[in-house]
PDB file of N, CA and C in Angstrom:
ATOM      1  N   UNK A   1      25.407  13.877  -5.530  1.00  0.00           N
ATOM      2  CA  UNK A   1      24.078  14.326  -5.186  1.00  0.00           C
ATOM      3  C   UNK A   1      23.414  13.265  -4.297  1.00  0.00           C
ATOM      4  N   UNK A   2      23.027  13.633  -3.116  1.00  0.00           N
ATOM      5  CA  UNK A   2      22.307  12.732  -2.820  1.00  0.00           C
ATOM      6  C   UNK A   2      21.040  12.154  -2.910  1.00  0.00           C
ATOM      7  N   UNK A   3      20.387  11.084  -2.891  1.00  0.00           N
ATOM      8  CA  UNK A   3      19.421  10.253  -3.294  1.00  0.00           C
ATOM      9  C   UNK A   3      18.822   9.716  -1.979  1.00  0.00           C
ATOM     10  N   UNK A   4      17.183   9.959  -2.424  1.00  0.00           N
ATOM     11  CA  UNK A   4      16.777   9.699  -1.136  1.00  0.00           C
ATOM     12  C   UNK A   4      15.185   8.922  -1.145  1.00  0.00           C
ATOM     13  N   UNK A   5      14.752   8.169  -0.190  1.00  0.00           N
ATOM     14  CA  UNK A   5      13.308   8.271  -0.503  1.00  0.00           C
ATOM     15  C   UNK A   5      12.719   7.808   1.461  1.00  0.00           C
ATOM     16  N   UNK A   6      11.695   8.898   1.253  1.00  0.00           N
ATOM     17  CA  UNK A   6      11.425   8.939   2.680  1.00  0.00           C
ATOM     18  C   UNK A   6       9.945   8.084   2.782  1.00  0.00           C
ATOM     19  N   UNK A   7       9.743   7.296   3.930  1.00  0.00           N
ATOM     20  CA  UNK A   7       8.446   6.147   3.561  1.00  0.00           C
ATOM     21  C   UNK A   7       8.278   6.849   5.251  1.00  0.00           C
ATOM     22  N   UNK A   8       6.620   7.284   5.124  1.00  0.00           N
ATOM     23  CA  UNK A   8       5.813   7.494   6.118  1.00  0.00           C
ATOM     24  C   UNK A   8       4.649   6.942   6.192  1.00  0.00           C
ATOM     25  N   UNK A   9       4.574   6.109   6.982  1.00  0.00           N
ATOM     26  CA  UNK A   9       3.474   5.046   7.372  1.00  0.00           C
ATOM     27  C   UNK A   9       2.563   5.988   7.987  1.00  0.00           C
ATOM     28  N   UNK A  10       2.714   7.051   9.220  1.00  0.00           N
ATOM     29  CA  UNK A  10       2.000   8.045  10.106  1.00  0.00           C
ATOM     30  C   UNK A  10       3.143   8.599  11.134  1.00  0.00           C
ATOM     31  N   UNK A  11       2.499   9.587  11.879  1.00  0.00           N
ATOM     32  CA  UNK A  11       3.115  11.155  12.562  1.00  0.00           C
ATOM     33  C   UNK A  11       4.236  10.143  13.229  1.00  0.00           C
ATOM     34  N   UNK A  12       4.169   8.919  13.988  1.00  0.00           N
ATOM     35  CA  UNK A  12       5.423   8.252  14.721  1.00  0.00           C
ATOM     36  C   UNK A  12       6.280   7.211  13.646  1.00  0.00           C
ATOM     37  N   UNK A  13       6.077   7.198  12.527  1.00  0.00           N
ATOM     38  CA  UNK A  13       6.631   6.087  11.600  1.00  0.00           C
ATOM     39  C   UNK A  13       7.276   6.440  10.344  1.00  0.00           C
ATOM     40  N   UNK A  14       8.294   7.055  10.395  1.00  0.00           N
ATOM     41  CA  UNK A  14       9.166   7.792   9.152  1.00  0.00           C
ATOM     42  C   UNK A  14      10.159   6.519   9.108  1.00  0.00           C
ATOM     43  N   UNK A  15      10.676   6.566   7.933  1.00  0.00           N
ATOM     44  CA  UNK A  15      12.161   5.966   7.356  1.00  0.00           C
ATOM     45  C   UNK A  15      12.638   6.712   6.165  1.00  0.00           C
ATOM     46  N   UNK A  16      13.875   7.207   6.927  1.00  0.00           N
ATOM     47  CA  UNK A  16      14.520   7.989   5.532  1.00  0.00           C
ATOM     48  C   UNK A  16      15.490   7.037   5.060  1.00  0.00           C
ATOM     49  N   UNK A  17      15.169   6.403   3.968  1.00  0.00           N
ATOM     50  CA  UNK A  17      16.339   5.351   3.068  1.00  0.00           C
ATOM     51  C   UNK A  17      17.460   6.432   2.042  1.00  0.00           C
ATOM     52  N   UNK A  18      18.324   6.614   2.049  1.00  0.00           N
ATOM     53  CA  UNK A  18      19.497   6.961   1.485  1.00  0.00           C
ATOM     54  C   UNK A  18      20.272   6.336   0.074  1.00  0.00           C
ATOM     55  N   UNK A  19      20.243   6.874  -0.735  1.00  0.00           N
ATOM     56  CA  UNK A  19      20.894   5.599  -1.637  1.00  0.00           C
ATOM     57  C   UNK A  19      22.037   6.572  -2.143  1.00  0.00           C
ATOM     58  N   UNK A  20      23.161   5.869  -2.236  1.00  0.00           N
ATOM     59  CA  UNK A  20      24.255   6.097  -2.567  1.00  0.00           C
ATOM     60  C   UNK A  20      24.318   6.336  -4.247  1.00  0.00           C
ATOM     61  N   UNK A  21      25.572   7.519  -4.975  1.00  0.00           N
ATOM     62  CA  UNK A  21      25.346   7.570  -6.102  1.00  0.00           C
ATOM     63  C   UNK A  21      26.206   6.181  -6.803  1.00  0.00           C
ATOM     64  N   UNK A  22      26.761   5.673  -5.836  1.00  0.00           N
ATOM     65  CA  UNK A  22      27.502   4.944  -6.905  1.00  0.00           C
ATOM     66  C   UNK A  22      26.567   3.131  -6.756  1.00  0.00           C
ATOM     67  N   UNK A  23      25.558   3.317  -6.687  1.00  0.00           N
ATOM     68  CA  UNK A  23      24.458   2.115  -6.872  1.00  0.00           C
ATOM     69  C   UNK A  23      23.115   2.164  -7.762  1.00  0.00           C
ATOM     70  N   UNK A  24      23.107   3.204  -8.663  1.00  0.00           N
ATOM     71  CA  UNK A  24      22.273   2.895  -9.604  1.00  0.00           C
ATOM     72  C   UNK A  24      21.607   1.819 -10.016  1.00  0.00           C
ATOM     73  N   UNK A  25      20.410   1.818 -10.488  1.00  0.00           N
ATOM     74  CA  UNK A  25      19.697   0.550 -11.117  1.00  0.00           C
ATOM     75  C   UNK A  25      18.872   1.262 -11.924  1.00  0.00           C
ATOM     76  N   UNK A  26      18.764   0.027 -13.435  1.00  0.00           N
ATOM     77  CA  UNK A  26      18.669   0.625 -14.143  1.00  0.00           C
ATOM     78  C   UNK A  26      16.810   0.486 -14.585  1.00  0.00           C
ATOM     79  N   UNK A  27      16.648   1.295 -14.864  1.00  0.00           N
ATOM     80  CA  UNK A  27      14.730   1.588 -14.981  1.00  0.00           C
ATOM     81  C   UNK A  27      14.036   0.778 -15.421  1.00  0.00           C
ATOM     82  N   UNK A  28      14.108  -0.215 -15.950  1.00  0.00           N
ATOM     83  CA  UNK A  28      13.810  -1.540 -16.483  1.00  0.00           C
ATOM     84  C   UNK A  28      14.288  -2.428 -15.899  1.00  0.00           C
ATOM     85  N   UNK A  29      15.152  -2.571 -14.728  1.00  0.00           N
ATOM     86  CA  UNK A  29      14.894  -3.779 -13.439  1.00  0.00           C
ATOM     87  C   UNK A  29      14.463  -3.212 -12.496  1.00  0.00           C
ATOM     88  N   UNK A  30      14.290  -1.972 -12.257  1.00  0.00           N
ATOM     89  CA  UNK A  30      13.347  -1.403 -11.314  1.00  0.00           C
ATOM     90  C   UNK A  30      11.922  -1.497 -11.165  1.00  0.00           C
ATOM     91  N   UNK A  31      11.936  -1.201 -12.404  1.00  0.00           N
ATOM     92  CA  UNK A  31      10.392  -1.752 -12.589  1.00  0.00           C
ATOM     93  C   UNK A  31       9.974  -3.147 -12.801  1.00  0.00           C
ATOM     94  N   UNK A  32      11.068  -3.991 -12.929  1.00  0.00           N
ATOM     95  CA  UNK A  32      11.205  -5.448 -13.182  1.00  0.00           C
ATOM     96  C   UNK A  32      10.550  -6.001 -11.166  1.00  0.00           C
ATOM     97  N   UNK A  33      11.981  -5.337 -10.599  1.00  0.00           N
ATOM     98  CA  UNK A  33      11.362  -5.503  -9.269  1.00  0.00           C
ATOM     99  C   UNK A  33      10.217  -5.033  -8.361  1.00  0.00           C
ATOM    100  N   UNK A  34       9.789  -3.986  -8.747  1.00  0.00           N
ATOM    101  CA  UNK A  34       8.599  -3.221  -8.344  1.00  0.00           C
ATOM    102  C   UNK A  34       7.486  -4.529  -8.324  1.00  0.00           C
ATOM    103  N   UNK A  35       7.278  -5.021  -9.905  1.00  0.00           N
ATOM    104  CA  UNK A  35       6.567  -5.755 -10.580  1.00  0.00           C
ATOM    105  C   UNK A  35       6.490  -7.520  -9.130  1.00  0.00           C
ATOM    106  N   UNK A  36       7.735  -7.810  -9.268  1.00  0.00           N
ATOM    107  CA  UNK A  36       7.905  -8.905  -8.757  1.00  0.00           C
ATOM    108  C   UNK A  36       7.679  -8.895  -6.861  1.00  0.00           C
ATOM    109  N   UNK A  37       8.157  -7.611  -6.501  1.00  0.00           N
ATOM    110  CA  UNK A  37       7.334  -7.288  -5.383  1.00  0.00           C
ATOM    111  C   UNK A  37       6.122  -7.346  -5.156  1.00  0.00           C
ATOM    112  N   UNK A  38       5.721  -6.624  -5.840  1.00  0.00           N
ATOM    113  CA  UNK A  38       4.143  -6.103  -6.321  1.00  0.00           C
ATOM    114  C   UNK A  38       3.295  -7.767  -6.144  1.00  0.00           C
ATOM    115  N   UNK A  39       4.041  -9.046  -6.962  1.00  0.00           N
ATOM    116  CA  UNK A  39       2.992 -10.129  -7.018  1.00  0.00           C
ATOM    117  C   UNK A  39       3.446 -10.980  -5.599  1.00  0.00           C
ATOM    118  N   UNK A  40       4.716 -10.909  -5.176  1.00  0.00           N
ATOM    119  CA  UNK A  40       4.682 -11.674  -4.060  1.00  0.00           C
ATOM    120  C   UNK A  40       4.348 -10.914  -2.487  1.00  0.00           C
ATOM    121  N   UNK A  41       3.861 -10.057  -2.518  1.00  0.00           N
ATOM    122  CA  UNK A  41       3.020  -9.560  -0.996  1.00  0.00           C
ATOM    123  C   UNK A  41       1.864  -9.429  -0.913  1.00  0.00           C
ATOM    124  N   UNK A  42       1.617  -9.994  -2.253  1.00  0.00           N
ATOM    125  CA  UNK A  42       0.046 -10.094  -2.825  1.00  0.00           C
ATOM    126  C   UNK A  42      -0.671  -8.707  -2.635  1.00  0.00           C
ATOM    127  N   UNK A  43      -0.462  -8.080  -3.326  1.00  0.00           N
ATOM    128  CA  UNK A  43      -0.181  -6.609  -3.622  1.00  0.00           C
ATOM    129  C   UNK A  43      -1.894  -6.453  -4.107  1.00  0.00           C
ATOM    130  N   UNK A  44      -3.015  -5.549  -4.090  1.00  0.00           N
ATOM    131  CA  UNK A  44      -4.027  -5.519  -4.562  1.00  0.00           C
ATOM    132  C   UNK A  44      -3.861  -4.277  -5.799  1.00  0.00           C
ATOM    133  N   UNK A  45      -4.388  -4.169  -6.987  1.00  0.00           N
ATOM    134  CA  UNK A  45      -4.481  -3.178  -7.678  1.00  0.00           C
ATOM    135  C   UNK A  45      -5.347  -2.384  -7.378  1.00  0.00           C
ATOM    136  N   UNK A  46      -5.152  -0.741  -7.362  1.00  0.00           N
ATOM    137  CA  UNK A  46      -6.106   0.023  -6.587  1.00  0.00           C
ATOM    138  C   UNK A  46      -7.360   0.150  -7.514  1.00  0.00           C
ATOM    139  N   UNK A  47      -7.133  -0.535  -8.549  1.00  0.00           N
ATOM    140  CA  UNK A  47      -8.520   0.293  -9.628  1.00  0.00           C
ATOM    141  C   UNK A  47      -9.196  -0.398 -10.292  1.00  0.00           C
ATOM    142  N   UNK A  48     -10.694  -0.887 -10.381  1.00  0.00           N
ATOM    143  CA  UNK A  48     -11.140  -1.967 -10.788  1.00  0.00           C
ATOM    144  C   UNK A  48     -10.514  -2.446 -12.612  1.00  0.00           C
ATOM    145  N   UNK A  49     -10.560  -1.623 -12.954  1.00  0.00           N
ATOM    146  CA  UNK A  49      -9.562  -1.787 -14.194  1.00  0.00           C
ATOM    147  C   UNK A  49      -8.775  -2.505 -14.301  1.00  0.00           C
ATOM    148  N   UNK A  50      -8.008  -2.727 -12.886  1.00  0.00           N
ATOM    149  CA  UNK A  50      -6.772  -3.349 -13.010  1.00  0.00           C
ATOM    150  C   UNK A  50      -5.615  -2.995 -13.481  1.00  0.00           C
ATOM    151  N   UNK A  51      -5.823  -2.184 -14.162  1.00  0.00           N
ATOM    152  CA  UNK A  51      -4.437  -1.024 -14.555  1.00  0.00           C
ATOM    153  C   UNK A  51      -3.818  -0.669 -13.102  1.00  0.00           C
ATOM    154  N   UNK A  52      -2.028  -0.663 -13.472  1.00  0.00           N
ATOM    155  CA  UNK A  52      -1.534  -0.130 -12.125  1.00  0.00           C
ATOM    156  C   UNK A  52      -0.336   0.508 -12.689  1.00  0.00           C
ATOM    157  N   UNK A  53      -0.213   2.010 -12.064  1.00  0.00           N
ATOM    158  CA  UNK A  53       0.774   2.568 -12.464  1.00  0.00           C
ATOM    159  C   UNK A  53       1.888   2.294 -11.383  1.00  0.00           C
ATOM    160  N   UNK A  54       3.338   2.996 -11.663  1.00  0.00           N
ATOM    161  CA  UNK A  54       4.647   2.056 -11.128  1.00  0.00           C
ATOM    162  C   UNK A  54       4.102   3.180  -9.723  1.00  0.00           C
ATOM    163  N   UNK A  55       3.639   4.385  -9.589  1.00  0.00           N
ATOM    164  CA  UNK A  55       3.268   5.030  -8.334  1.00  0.00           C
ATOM    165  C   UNK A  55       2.388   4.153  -7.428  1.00  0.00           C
ATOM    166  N   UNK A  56       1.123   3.752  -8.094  1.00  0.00           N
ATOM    167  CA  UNK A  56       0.371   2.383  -7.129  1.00  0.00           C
ATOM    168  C   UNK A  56       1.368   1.297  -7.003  1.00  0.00           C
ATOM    169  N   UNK A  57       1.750   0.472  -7.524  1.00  0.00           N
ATOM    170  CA  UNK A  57       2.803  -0.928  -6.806  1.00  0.00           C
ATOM    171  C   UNK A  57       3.622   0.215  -5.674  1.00  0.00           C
ATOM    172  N   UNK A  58       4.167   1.193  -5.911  1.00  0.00           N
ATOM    173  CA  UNK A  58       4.870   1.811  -4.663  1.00  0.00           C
ATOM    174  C   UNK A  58       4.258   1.823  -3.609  1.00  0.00           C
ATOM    175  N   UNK A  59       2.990   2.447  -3.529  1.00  0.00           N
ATOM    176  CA  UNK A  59       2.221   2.845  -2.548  1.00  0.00           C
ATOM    177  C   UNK A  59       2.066   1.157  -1.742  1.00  0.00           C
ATOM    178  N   UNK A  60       1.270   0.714  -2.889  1.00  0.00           N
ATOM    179  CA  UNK A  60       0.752  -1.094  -2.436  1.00  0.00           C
ATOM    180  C   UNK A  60       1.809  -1.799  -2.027  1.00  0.00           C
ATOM    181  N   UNK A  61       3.316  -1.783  -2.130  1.00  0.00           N
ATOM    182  CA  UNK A  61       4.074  -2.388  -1.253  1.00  0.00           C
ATOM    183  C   UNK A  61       4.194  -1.929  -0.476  1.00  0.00           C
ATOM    184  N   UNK A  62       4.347  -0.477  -0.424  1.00  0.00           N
ATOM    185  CA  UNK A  62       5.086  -0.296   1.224  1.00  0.00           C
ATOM    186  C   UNK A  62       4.139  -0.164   2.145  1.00  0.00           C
ATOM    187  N   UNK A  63       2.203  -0.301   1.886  1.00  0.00           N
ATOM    188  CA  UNK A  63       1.454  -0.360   2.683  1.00  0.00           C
ATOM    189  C   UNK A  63       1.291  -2.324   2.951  1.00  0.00           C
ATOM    190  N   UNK A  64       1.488  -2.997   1.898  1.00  0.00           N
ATOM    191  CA  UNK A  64       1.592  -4.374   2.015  1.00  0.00           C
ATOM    192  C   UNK A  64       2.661  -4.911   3.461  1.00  0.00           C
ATOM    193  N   UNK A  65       3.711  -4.029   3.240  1.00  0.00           N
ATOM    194  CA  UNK A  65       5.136  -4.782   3.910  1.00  0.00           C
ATOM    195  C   UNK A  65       5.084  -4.135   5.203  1.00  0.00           C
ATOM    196  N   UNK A  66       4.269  -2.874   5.184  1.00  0.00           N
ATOM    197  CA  UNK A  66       4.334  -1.830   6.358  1.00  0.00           C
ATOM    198  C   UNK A  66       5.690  -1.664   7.187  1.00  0.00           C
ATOM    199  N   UNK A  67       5.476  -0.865   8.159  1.00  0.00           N
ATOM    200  CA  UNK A  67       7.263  -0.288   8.702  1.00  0.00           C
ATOM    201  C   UNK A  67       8.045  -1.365   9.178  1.00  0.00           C
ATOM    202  N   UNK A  68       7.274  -2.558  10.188  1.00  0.00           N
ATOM    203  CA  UNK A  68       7.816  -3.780  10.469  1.00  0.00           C
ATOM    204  C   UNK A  68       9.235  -4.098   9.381  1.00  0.00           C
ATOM    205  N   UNK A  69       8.759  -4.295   8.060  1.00  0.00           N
ATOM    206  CA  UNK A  69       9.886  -4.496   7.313  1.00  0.00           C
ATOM    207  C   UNK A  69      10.923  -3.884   6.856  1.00  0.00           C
ATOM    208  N   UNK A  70      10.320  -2.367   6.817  1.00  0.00           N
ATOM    209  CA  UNK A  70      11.536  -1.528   6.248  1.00  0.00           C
ATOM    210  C   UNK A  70      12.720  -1.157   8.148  1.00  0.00           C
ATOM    211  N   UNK A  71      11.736  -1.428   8.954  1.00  0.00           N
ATOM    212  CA  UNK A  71      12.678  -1.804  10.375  1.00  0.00           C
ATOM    213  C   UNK A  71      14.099  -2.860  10.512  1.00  0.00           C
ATOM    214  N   UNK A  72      13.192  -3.700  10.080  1.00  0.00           N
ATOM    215  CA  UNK A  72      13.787  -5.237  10.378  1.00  0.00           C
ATOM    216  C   UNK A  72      14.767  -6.040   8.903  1.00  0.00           C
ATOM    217  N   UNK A  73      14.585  -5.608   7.529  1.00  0.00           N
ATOM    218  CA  UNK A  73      15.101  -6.007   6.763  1.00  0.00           C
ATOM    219  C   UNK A  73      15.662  -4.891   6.156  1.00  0.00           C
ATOM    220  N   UNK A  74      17.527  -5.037   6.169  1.00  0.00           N
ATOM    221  CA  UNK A  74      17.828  -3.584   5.415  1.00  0.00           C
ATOM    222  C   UNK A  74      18.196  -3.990   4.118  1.00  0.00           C
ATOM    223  N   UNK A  75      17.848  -5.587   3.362  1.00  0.00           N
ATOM    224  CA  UNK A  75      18.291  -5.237   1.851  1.00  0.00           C
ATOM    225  C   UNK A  75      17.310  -4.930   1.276  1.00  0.00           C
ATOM    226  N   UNK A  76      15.508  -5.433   1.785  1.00  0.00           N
ATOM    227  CA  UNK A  76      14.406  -5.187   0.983  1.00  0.00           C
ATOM    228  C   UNK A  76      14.760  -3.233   0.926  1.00  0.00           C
ATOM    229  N   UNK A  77      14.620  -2.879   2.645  1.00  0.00           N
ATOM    230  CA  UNK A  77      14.697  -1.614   2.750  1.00  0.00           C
ATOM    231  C   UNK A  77      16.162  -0.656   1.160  1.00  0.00           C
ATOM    232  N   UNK A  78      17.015  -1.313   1.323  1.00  0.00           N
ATOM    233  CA  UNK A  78      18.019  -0.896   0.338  1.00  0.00           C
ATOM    234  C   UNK A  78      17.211  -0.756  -1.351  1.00  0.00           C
ATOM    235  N   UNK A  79      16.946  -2.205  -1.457  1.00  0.00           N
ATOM    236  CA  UNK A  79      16.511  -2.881  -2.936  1.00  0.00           C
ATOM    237  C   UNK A  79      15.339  -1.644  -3.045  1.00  0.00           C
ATOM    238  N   UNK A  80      14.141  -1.613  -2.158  1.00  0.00           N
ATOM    239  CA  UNK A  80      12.986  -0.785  -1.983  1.00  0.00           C
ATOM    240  C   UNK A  80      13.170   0.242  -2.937  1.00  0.00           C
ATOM    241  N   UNK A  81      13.999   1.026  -2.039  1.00  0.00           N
ATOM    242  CA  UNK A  81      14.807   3.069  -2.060  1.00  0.00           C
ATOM    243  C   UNK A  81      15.232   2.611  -3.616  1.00  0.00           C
ATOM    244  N   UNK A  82      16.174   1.968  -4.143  1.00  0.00           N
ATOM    245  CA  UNK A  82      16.765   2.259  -5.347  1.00  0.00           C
ATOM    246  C   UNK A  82      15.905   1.779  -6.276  1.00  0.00           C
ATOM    247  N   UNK A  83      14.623   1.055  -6.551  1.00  0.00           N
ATOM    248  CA  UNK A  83      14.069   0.650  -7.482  1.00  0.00           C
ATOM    249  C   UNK A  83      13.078   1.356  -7.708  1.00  0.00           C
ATOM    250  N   UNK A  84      12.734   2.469  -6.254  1.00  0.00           N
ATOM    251  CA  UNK A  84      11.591   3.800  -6.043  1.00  0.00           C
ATOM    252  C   UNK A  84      11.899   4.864  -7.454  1.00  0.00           C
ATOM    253  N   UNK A  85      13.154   5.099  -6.908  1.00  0.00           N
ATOM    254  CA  UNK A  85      14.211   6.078  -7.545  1.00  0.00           C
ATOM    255  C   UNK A  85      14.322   6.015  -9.046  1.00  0.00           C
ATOM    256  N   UNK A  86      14.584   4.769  -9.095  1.00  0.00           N
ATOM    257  CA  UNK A  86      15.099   4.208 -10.568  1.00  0.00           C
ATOM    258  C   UNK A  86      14.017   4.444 -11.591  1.00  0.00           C
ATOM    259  N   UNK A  87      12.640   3.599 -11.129  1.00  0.00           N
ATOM    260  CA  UNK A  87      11.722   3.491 -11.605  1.00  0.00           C
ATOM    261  C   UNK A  87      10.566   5.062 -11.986  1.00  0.00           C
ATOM    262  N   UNK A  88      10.563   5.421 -10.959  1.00  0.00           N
ATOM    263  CA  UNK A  88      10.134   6.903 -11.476  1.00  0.00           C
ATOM    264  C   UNK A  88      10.899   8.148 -11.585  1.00  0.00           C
ATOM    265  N   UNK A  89      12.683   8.004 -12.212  1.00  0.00           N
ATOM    266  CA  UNK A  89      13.201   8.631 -12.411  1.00  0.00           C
ATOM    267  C   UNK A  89      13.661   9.959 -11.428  1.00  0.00           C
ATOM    268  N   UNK A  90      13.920   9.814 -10.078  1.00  0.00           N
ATOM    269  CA  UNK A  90      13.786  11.208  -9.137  1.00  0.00           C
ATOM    270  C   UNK A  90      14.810  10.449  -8.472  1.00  0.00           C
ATOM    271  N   UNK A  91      15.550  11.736  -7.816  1.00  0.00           N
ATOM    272  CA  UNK A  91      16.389  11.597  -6.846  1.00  0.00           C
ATOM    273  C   UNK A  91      15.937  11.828  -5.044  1.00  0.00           C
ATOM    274  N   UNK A  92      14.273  12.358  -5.292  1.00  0.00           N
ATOM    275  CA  UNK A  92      14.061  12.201  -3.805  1.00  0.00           C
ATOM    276  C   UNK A  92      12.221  11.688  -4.122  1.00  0.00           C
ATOM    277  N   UNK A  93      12.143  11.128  -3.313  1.00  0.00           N
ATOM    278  CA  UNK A  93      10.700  10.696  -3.773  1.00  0.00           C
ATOM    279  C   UNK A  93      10.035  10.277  -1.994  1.00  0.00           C
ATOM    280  N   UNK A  94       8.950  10.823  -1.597  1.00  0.00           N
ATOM    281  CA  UNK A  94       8.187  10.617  -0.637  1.00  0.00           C
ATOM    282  C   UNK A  94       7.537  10.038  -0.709  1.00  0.00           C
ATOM    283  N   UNK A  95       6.989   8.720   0.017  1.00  0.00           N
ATOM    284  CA  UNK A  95       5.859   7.936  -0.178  1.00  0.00           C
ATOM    285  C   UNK A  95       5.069   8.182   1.217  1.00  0.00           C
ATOM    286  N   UNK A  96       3.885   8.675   1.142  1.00  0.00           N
ATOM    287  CA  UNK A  96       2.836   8.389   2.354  1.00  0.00           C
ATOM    288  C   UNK A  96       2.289   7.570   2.540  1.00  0.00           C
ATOM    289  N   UNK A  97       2.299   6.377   2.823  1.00  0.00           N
ATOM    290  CA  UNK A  97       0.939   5.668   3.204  1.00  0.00           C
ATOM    291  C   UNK A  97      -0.440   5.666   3.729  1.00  0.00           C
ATOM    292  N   UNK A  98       0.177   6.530   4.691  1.00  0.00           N
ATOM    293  CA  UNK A  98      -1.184   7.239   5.663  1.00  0.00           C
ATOM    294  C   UNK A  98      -2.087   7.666   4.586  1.00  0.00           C
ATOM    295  N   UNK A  99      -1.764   8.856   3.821  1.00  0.00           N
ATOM    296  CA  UNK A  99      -2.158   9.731   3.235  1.00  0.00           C
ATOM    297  C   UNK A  99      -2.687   9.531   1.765  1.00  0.00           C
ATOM    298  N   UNK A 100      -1.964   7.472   1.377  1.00  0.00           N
ATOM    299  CA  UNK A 100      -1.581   7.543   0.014  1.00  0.00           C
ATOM    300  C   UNK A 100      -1.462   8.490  -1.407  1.00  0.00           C
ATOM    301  N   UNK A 101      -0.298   8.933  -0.755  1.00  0.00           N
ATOM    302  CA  UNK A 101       0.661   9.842  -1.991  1.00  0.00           C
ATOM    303  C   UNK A 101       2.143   9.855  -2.266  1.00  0.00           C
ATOM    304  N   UNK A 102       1.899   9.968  -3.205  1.00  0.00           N
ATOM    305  CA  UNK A 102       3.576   9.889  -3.442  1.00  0.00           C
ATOM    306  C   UNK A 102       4.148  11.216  -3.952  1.00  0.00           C
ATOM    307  N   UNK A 103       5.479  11.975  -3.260  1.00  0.00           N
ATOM    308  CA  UNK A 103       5.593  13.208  -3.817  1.00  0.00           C
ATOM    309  C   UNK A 103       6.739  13.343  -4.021  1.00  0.00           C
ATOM    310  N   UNK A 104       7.807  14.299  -5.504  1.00  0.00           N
ATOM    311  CA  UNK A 104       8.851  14.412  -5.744  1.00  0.00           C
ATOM    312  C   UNK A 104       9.587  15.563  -5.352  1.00  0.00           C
TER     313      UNK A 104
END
């Protein structure tokens, strides 16, 4: 089956990342890395609360790192896609930035 997660920054800035079935990671280092992403791009929490669900760190990195990176680096881009996946359990997952949403 294939596995996928598509990151749209806006109308000229798509990346479709691909993840292979035989690279799994498992949902608790996904979210391990989400987490550790999340504090080193200095990631903001969207809600004065401070509560952040694993859908906000998604959104907040890939608007943190913007397309520049998922261009130019293909293990973040790799690591990214499978810890998307892992972490909120889906085999295709859309992230908008533009739009901030995330859809399965």
């Amino acid at each position: 089956m294939r596995q996928q997660v598509i990151v749209r920054f806006g109308p000229h800035s798509e990346f479709e990342l691909a993840v292979p079935d035989d690279s799994p990671l498992a949902a608790d280092a996904a979210r391990r890395w989400l987490d550790e992403q999340f504090v080193a791009n200095d990631c903001e929490p969207p809600r004065a609360s401070g509560k952040v669900l694993t859908a906000d760190k998604v959104l907040a990195l890939a608007d943190s790192v913007g397309p520049r990176r998922f261009q130019t680096d293909a293990a973040f881009k790799d690591d990214f896609a499978r810890a998307v996946l892992a972490a909120l359990g889906q085999t295709l997952v859309r992230v908008d930035v533009e739009a901030r949403t995330l859809t399965y």
